[in-house]
N, C-alpha and C. Protein backbone atom coordinates (compact mmCIF):
# COMPACT_ATOMS: atom_id res chain seq x y z
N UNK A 1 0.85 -1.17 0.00
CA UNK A 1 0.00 0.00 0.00
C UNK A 1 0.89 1.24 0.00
N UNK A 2 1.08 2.23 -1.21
CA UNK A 2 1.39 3.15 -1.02
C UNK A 2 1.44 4.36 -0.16
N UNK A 3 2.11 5.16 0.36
CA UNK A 3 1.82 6.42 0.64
C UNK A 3 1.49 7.33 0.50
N UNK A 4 0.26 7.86 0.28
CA UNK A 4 0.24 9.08 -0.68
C UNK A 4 0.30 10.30 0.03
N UNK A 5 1.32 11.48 -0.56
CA UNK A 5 2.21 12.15 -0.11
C UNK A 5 1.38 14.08 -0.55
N UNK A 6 0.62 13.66 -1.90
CA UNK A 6 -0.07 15.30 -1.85
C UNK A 6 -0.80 14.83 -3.21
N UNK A 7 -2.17 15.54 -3.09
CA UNK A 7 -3.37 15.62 -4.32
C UNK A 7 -3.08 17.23 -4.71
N UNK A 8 -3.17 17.68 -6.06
CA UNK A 8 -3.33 18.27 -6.43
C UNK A 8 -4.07 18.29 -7.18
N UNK A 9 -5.24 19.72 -7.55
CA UNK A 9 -6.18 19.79 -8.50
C UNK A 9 -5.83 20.82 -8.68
N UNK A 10 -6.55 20.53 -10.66
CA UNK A 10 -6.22 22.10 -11.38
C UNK A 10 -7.75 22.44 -10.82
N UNK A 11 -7.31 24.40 -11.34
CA UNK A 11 -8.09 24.98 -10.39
C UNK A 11 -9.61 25.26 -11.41
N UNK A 12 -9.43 25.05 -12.80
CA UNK A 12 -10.54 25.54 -13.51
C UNK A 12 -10.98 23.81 -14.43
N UNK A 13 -10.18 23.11 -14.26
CA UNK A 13 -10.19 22.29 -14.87
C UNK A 13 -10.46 20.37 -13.91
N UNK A 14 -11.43 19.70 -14.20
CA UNK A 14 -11.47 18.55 -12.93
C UNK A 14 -10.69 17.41 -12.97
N UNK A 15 -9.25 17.68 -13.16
CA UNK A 15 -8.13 17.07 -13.31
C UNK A 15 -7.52 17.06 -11.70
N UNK A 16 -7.28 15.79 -11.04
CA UNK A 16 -6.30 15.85 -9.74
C UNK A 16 -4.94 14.48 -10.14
N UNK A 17 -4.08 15.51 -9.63
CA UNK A 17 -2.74 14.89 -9.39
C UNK A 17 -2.49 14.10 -8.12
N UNK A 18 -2.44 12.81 -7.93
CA UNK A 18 -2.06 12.20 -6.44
C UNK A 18 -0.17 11.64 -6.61
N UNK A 19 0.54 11.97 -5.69
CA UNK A 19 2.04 11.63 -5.90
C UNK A 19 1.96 10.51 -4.49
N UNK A 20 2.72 9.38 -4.78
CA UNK A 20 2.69 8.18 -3.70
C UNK A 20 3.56 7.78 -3.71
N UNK A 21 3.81 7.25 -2.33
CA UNK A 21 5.79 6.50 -2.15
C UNK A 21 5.08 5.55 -2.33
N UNK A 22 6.39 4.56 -3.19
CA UNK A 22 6.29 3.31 -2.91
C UNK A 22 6.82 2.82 -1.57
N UNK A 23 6.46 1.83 -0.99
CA UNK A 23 6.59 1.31 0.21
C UNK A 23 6.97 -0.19 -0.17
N UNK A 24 7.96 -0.71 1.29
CA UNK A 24 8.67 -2.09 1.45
C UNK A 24 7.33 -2.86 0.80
N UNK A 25 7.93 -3.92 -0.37
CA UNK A 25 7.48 -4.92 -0.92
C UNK A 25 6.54 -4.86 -2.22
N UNK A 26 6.55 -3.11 -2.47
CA UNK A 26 5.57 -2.73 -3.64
C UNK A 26 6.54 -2.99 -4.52
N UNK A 27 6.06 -3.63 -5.55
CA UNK A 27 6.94 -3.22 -6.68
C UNK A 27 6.04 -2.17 -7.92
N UNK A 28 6.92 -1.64 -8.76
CA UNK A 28 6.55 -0.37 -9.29
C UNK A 28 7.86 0.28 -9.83
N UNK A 29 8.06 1.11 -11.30
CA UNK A 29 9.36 1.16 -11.45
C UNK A 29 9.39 2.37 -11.30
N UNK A 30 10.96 3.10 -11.14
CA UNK A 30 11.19 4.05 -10.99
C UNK A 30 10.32 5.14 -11.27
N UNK A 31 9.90 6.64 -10.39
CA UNK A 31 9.44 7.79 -11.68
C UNK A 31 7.66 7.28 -11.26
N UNK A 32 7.47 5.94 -11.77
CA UNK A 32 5.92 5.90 -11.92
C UNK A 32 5.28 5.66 -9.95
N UNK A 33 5.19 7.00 -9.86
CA UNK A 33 4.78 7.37 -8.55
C UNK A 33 3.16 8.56 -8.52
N UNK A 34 2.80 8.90 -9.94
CA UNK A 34 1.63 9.51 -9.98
C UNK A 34 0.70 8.96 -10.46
N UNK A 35 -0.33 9.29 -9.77
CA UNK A 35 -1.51 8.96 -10.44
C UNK A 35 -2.73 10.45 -11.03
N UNK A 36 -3.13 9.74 -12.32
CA UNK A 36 -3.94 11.24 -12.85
C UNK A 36 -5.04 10.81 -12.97
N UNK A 37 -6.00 11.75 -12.50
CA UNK A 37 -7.48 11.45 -12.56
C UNK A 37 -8.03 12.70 -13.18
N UNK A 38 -9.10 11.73 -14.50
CA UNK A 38 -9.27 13.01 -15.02
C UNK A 38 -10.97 12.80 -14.83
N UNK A 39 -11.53 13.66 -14.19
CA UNK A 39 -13.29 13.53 -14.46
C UNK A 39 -14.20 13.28 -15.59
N UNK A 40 -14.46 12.32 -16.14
CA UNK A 40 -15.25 12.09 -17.45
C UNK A 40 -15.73 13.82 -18.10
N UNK A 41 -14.98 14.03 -18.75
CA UNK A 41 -15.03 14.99 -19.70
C UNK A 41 -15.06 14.44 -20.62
N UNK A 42 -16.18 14.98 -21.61
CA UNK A 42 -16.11 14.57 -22.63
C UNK A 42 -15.54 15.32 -24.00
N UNK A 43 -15.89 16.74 -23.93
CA UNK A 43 -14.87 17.20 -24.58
C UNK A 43 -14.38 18.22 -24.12
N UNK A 44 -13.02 19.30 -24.69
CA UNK A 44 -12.65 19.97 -24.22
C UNK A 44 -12.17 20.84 -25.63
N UNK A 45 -11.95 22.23 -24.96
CA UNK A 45 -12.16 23.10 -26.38
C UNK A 45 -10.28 23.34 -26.53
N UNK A 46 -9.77 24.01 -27.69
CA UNK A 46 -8.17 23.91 -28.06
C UNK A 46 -7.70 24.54 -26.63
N UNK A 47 -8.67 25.75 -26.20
CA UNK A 47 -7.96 26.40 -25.19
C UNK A 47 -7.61 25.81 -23.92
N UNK A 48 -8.93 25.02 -23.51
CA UNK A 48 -8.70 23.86 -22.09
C UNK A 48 -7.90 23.21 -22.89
N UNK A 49 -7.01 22.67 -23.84
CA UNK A 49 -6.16 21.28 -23.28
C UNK A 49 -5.03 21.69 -23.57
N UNK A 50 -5.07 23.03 -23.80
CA UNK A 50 -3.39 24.03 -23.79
C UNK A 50 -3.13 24.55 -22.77
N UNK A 51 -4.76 24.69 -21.93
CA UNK A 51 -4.17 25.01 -20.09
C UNK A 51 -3.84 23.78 -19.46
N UNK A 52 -4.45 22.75 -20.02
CA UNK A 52 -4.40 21.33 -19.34
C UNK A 52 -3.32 20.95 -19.67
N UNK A 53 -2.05 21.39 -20.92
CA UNK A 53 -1.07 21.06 -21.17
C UNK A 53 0.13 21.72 -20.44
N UNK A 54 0.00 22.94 -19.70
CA UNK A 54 0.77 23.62 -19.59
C UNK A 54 0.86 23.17 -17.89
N UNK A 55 -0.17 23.14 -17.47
CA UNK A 55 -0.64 22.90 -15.78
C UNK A 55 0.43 21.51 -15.66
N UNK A 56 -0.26 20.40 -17.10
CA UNK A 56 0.86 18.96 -16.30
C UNK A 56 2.29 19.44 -16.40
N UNK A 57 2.74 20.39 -17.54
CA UNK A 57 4.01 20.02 -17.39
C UNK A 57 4.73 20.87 -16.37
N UNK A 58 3.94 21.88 -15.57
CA UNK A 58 4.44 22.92 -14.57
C UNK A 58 4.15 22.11 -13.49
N UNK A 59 3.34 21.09 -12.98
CA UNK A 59 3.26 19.92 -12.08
C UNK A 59 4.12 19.11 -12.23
N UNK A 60 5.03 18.38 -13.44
CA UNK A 60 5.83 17.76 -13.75
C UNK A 60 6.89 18.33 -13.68
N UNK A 61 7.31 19.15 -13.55
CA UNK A 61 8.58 19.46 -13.36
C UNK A 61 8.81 20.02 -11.66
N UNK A 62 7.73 20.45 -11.42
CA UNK A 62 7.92 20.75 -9.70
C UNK A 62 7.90 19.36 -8.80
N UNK A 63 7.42 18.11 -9.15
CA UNK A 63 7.36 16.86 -8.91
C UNK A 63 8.60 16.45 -8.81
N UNK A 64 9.10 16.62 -9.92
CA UNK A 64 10.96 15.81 -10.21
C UNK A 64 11.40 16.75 -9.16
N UNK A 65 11.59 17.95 -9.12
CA UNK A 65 12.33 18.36 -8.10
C UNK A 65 12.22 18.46 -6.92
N UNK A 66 10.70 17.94 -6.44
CA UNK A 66 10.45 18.07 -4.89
C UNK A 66 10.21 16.53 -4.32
N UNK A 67 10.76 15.32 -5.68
CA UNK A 67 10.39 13.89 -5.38
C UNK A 67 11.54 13.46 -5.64
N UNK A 68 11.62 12.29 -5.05
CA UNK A 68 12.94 10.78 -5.23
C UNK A 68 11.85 10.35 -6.40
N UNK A 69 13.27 9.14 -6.80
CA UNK A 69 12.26 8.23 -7.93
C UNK A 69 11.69 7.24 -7.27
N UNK A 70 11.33 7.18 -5.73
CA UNK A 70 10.22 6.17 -5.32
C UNK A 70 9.36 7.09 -4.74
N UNK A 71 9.04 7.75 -4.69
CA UNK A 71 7.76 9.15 -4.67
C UNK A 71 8.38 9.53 -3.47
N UNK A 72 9.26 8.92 -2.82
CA UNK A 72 9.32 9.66 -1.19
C UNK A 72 9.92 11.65 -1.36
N UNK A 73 9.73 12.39 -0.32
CA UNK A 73 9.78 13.79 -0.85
C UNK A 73 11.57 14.11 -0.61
N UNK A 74 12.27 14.66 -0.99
CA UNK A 74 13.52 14.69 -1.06
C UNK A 74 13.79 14.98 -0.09
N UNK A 75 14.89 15.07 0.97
CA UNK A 75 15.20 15.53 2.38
C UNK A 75 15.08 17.11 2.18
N UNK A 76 14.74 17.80 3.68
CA UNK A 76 14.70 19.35 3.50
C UNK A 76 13.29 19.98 3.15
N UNK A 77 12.58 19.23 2.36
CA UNK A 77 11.44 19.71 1.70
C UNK A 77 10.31 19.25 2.81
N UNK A 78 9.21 20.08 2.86
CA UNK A 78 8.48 20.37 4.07
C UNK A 78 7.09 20.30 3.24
N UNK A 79 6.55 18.79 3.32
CA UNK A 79 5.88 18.36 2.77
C UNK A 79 4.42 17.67 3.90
């Protein structure tokens, strides 16, 4: 059973981010420590999935730097 460590949701959009340690005996490979939930949308117009594009990769990159590659949060960081 994982840890899960922080949910994030976009704020206009019903997309949440969950980040989870792996824990003794999970297996799971490196990195794959998120999970994305997206709310049955059915469609979305050019402009939502260029905010929806921009949101993962500004979540994705604050992730790598505030995560290990087993989701645990890096030492120092006040999580």
């Amino acid at each position: 059973m994982a840890i899960v460590h922080e949910e994030t949701s976009h704020d206009d959009l019903p997309v949440t981010i969950m980040v989870s340690e792996r824990t003794k005996g999970e297996f799971r490979p490196p990195w794959e420590m998120i999970d994305l939930e997206f709310d049955s949308f059915q469609r979305l117009t050019p402009t939502q999935l260029r905010q929806l594009g921009r949101w993962l990769i500004q979540e994705g990159k604050r992730i790598g730097r505030e995560y290990k590659s087993n989701g645990a949060p890096k030492k120092g960081d006040a999580q």
